[in-house]
Protein backbone atom coordinates (compact mmCIF):
# COMPACT_ATOMS: atom_id res chain seq x y z
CA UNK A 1 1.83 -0.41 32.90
CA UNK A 2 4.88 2.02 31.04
CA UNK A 3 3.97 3.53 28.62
CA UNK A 4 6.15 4.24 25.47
CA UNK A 5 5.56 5.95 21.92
CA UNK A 6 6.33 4.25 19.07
CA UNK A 7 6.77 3.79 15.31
CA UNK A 8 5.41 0.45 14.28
CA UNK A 9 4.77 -0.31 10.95
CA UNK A 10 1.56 -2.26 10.30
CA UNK A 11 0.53 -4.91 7.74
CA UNK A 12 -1.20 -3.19 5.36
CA UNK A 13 -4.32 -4.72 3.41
CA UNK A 14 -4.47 -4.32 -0.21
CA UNK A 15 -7.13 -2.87 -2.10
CA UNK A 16 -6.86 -5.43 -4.94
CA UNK A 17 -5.71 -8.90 -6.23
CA UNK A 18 -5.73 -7.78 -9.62
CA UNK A 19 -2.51 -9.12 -11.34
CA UNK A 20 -1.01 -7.31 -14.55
CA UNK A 21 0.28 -9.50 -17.59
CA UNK A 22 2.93 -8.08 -19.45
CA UNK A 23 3.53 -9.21 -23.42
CA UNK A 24 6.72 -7.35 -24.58
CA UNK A 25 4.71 -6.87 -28.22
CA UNK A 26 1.45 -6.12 -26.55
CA UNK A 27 0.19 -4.76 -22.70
CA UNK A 28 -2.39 -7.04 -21.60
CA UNK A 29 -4.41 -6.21 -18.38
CA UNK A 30 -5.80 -9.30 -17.23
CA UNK A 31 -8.43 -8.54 -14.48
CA UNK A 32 -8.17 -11.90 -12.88
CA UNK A 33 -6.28 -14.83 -12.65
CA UNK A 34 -7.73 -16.91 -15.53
CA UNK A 35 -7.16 -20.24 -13.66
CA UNK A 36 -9.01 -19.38 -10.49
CA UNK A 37 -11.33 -16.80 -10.76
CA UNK A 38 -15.17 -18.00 -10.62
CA UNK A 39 -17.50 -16.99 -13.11
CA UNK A 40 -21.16 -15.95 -12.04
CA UNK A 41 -24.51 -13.78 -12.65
CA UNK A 42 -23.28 -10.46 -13.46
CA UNK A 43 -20.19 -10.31 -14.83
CA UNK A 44 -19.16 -8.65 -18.00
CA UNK A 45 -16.80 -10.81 -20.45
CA UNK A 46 -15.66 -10.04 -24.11
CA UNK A 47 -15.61 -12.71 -26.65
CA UNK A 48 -12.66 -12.49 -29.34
CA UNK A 49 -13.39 -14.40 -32.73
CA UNK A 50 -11.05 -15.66 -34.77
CA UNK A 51 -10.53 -17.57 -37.69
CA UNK A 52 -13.07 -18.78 -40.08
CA UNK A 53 -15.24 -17.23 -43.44
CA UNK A 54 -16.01 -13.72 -42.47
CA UNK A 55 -18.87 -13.90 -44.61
CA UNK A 56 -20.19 -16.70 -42.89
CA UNK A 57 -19.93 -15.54 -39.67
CA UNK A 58 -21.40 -12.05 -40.43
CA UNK A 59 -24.41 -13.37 -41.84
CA UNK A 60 -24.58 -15.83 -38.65
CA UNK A 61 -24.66 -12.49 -36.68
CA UNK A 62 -21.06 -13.41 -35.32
CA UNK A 63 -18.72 -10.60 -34.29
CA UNK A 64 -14.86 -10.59 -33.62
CA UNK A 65 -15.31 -8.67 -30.76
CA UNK A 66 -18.51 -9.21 -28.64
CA UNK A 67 -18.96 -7.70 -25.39
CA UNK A 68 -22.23 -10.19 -23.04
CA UNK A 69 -23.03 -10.19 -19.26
CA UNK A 70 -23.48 -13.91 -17.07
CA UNK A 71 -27.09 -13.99 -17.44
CA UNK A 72 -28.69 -14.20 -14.28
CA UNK A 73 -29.36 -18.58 -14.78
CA UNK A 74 -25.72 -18.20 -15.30
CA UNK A 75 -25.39 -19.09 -18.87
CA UNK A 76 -23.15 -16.98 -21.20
CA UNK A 77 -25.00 -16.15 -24.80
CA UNK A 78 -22.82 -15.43 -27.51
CA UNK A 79 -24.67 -14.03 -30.72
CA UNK A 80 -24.01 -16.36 -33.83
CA UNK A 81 -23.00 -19.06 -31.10
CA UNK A 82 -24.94 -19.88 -28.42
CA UNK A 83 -25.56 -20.09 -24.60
CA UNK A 84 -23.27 -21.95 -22.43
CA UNK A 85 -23.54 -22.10 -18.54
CA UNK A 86 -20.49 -20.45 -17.01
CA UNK A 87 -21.53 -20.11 -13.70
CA UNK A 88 -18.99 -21.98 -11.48
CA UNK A 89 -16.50 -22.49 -14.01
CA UNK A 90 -13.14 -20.29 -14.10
CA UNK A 91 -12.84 -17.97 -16.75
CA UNK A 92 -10.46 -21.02 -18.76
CA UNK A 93 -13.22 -23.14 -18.45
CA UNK A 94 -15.55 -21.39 -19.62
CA UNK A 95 -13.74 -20.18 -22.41
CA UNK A 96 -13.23 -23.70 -23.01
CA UNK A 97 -16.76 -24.89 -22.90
CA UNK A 98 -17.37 -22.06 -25.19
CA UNK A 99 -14.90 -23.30 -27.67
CA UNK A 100 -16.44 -26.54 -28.15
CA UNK A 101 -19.66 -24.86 -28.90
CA UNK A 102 -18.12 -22.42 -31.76
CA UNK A 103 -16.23 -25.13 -33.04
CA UNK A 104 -19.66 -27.14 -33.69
CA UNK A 105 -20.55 -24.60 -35.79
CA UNK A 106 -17.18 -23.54 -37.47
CA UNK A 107 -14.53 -25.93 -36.91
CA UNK A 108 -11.99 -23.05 -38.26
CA UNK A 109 -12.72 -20.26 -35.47
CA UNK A 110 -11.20 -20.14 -32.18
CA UNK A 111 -12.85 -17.90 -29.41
CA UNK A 112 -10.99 -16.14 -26.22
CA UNK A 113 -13.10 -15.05 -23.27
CA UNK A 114 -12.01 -12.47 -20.87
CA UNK A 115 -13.31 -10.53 -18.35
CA UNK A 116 -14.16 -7.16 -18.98
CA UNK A 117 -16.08 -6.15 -15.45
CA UNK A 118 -16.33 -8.27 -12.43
CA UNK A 119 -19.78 -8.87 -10.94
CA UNK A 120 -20.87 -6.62 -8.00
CA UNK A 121 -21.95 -8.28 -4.88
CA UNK A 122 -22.40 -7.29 -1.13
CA UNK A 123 -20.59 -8.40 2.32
CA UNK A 124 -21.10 -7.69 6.13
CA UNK A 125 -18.56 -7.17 8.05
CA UNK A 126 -18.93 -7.89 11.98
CA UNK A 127 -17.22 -8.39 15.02
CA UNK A 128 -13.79 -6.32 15.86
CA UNK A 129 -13.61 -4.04 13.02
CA UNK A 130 -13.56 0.05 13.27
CA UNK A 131 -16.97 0.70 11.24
CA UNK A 132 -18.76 -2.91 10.76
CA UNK A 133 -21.46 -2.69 8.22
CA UNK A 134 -22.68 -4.14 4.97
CA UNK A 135 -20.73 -3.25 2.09
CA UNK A 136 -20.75 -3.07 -1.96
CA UNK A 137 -18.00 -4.90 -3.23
CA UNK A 138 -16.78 -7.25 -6.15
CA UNK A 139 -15.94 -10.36 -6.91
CA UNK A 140 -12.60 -9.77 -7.05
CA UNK A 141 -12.20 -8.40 -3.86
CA UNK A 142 -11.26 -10.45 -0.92
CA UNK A 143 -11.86 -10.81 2.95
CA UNK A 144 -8.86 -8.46 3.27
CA UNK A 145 -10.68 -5.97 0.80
CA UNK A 146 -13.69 -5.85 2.97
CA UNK A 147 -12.06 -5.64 6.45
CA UNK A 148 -10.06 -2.82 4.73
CA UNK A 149 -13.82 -1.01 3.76
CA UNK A 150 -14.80 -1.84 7.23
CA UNK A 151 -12.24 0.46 8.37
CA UNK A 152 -9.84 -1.82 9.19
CA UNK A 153 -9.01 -4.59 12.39
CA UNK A 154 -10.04 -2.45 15.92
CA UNK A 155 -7.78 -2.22 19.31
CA UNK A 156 -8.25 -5.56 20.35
CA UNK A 157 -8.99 -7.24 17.13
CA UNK A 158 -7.00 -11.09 15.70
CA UNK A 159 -6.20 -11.49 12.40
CA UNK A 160 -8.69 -14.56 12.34
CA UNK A 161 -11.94 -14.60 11.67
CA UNK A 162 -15.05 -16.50 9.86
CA UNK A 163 -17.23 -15.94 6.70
CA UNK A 164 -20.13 -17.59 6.31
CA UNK A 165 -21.63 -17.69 2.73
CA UNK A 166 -25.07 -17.73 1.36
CA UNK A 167 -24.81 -21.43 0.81
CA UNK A 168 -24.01 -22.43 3.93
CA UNK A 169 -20.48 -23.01 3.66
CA UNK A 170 -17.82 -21.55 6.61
CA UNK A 171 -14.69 -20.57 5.90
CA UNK A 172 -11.67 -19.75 7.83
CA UNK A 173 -9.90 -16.03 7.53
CA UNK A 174 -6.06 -15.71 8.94
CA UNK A 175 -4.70 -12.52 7.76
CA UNK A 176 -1.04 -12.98 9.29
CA UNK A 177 1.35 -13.00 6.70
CA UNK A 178 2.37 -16.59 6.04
CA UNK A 179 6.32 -16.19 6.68
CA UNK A 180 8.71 -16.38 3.66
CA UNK A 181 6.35 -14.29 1.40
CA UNK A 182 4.13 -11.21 1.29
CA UNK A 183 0.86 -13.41 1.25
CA UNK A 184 -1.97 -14.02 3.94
CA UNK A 185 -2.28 -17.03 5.31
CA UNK A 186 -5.66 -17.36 4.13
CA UNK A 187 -7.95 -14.83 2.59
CA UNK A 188 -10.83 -15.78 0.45
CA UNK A 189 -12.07 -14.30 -2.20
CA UNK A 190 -15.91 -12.94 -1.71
CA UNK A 191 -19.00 -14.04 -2.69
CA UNK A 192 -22.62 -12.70 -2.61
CA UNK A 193 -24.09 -12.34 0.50
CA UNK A 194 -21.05 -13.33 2.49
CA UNK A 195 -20.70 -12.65 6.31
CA UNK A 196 -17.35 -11.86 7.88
CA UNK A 197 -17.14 -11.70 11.61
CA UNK A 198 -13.46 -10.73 12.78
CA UNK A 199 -12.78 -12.59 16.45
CA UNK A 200 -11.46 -10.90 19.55
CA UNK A 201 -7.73 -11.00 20.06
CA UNK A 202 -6.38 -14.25 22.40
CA UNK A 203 -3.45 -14.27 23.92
CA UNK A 204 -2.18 -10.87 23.16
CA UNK A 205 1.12 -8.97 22.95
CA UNK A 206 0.54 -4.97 23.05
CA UNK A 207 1.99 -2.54 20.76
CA UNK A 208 1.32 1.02 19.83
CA UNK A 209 1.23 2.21 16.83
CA UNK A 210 2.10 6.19 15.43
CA UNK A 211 -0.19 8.04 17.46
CA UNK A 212 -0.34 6.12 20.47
CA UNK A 213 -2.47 3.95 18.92
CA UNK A 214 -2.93 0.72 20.84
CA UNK A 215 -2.31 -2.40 18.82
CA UNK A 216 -2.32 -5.96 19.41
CA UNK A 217 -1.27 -9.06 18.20
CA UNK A 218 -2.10 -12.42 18.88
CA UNK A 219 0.64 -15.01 20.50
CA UNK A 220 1.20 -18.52 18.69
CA UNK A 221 2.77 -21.46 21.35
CA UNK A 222 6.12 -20.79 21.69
CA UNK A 223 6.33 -17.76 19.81
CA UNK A 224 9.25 -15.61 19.83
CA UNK A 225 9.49 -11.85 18.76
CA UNK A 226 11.31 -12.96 15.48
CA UNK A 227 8.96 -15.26 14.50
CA UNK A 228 6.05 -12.67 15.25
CA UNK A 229 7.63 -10.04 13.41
CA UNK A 230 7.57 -12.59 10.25
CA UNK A 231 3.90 -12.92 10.80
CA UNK A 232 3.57 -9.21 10.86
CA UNK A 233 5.71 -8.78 7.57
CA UNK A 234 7.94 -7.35 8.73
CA UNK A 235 8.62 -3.88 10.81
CA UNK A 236 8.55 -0.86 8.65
CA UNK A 237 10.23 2.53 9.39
CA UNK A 238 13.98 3.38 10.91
CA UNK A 239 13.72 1.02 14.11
CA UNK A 240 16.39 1.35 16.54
CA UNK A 241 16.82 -2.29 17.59
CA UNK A 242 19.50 -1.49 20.20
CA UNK A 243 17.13 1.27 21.97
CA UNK A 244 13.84 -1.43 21.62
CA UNK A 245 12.69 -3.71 24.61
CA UNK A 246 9.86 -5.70 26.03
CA UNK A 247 8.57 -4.53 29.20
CA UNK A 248 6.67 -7.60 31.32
CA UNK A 249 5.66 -6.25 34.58
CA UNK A 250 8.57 -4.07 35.83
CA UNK A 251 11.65 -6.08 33.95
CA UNK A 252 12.75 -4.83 30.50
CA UNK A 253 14.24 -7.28 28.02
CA UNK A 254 16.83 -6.36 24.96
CA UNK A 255 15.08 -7.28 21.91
CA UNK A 256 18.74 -7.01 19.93
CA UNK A 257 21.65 -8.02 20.77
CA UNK A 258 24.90 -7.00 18.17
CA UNK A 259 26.44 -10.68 18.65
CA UNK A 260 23.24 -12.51 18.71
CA UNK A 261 20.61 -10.64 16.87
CA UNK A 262 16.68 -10.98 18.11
CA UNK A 263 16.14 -12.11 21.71
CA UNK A 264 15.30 -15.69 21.52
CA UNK A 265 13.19 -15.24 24.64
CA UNK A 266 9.42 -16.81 24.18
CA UNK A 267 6.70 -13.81 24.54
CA UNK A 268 4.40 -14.07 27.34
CA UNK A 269 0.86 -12.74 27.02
CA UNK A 270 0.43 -9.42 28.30
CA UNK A 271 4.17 -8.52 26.88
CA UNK A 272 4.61 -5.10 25.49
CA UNK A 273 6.64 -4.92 23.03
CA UNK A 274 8.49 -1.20 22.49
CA UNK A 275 9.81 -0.40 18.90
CA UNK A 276 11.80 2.79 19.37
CA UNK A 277 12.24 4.44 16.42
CA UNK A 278 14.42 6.81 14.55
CA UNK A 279 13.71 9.75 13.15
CA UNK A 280 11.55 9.43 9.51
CA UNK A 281 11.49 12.77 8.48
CA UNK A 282 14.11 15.74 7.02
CA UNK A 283 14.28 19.16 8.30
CA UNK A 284 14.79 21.73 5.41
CA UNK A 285 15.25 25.40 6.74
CA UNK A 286 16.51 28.38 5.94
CA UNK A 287 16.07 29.91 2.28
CA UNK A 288 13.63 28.33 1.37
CA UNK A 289 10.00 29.47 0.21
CA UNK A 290 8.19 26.24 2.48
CA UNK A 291 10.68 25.25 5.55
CA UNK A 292 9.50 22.50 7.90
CA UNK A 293 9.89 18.83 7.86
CA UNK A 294 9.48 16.08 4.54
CA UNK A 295 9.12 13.16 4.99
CA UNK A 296 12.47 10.87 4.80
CA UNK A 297 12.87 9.15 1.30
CA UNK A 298 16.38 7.03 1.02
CA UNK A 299 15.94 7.56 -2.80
CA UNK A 300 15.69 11.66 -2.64
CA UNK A 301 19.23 13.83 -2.48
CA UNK A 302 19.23 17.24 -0.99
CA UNK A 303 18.14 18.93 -3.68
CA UNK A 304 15.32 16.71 -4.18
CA UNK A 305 14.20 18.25 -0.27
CA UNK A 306 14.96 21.41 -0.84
CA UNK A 307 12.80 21.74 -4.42
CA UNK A 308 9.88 19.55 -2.19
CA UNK A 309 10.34 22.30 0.68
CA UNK A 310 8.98 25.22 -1.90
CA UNK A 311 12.54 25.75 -3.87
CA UNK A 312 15.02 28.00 -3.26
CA UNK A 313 14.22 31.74 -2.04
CA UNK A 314 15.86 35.17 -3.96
CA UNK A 315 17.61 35.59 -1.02
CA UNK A 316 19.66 31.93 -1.14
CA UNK A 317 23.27 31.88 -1.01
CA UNK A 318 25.03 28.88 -2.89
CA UNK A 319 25.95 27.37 0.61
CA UNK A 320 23.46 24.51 2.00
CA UNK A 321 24.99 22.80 5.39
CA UNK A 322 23.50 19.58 6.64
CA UNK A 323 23.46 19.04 10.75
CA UNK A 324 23.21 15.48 12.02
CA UNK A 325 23.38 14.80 15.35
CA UNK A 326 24.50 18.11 16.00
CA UNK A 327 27.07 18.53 13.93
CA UNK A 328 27.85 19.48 10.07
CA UNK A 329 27.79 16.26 8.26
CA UNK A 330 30.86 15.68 5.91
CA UNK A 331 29.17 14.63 2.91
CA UNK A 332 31.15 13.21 -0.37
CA UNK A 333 30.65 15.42 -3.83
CA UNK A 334 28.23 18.01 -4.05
CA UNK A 335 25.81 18.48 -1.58
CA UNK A 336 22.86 18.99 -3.59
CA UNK A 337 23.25 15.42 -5.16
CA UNK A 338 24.29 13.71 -1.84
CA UNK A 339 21.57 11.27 -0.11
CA UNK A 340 20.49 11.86 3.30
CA UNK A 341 19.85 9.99 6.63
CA UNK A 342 16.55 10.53 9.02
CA UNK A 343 16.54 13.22 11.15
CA UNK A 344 19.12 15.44 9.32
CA UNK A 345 18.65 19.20 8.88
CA UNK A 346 18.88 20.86 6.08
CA UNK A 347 19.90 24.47 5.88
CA UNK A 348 19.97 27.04 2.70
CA UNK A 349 22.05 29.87 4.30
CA UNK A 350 20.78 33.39 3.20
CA UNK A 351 23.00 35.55 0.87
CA UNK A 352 23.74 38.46 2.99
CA UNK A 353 24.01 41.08 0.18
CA UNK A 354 20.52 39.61 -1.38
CA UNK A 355 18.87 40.08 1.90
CA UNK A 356 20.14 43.38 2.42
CA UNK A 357 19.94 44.56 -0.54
CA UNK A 358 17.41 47.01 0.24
CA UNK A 359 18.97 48.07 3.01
CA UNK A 360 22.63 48.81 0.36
CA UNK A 361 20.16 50.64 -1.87
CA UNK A 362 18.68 52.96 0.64
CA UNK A 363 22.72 53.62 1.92
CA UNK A 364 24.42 53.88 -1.48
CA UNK A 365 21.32 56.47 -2.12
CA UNK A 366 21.72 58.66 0.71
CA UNK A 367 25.71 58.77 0.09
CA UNK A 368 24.71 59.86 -3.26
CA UNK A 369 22.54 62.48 -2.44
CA UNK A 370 24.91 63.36 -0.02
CA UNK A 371 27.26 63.71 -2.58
CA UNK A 372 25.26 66.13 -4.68
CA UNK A 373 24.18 68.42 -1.61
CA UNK A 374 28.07 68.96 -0.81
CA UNK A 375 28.50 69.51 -4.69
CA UNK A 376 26.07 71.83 -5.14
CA UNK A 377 27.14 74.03 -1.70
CA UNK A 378 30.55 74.17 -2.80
């Protein structure tokens, strides 16, 4: 089989699912989706009160802010209020139950119940993962989350799986991205207990990743490279379509064409699938205090490479070049404001009276003293 190195981005799994809601009078950091996420034993709400005599409720023992934990039965109890049973219901639910409660009591109030701390809880992870194990999570972590902690989908690994909860229920794990957004096709949240067993790759396509990292993906009927990349999210880096193939036994295949675009060609498994890939990084040399490469930014100018390379040395002249491809770049404006491509160089010529200055002092000296001597004789 060829061999090839590659650039290939992968998905990525997220740490989180948290969601930020923004008020433009007031930053609110919701930990959860509201509408979705479970309540359970263990997890740490606040309470806002509202509304009502003041009196009253102080003497009831009823605060506007209260911070209470899911008791382990699963009921939420409010001082002043009462206990309601949460567990089960989403966090609108509960807050809901909880309102008809407090409104028993004092029709005027109106309660809001948030989450403050998720609940902890602990997964296994099994089957084709880097470092399977049993891990301490929360409950707003996902499958994704966990296979992340697990060190993340081996060689030969699918993006499918299982979990199997504590109650029995089995639920099916697809972590290709569902095409037309940036979403898994499905990836449960966790719950107590949970197993997760990732399955063996079917069907695969072979890829390598920076590294030479072997990679693989698994082939839907039918499936073209197009319609795999959308599965995969998308390529990331500077791919060089025109320079990319798949090799199948000893025949390479185009995977771009400039008329056309993607091969339409169906992948076969066993395909290997060669993302060549242009250069991602900027060399800055010269006068400089750190030269070497930095890593390619479309968003930084030269300047912005040059200050992230150490700054400029006492010995820099005024003049930076840029080389690409071998040749001095024409660049439009000032070169320390213009943007860059991957793979150019970047080159802080020296000043040649600052680096020789020494060298200027120690000559201009010995004319003067040379001067004096032939003073002094005559």
């Amino acid at each position: 089989m060829l061999i090839f190195m590659i650039v290939l981005g992968s998905v990525s799994l997220p740490f989180s699912s948290q969601e930020g809601i923004q008020n433009p009078d007031l930053s609110v950091h919701e930990l959860a989706d509201r509408s979705t996420y479970v309540l359970g034993p263990g997890d740490i709400v606040t309470v806002v009160v509202e509304g009502g005599s003041s009196q009253i409720l102080t003497s009831a023992g009823v605060s506007p802010w209260i911070e209470c934990t899911v008791g382990g039965d699963g009921y939420l109890s409010v001082p002043g209020i009462g206990a309601v049973s949460v567990d089960g219901l989403t966090i609108d639910e509960g807050q809901q139950s909880l309102q008809r409660i407090a409104s028993g009591y004092y029709p005027s109030i109106r309660v809001t119940l948030s989450l403050l701390e998720p609940r902890m809880l602990r997964a296994s992870v099994g089957g084709m993962v880097n470092q399977p194990g049993t891990f301490v999570l929360t409950a707003l972590d996902r499958v994704s989350d966990a296979v992340l902690i697990a060190g993340g989908i081996s060689t030969y690994g699918s993006r499918r799986g299982t979990v199997y909860t504590d109650n029995g229920d089995i639920l099916d794990v697809d972590l290709n991205i569902r095409p037309g957004s940036v979403s898994y096709v499905s990836d449960p949240f966790l719950t107590n207990n949970a197993g997760i067993i990732i399955d063996v790759c079917e069907n695969p396509v072979y890829l390598l990743s920076t590294g030479n990292a072997l990679e693989t993906r698994e082939l839907q009927p039918g499936e073209n490279l197009e319609s795999l990349m959308a599965r995969m999210g998308g390529v990331t880096g500077n791919i060089d379509l025109l320079s990319s193939s798949i090799i199948r036994d000893e025949t390479m295949i185009n995977v771009w064409n400039q008329e056309a675009g993607f091969t339409d060609t169906e992948l076969l498994p066993g395909d290997t699938i060669v993302f060549v890939s242009f250069r991602e990084s900027i060399t800055v040399g010269g006068a400089v205090s750190i030269p070497g490469l930095i890593p390619y930014s479309p968003e930084n100018t030269v300047l912005d490479y040059i200050i992230t390379a150490g700054g400029f040395e006492s010995e820099a002249s005024s003049r930076i070049t840029v080389q690409r491809n071998g040749r001095e770049a024409k660049l439009e404006g000032d070169v320390e404001n213009a943007h860059l491509l991957p793979g150019d160089i970047v080159n802080v010529e020296y000043s040649w009276f600052n680096r020789n200055a020494a060298m200027i002092s120690l000559i201009t000296s010995a004319i003067s003293i040379g001067l004096t001597i032939y003073a002094i004789s005559n």
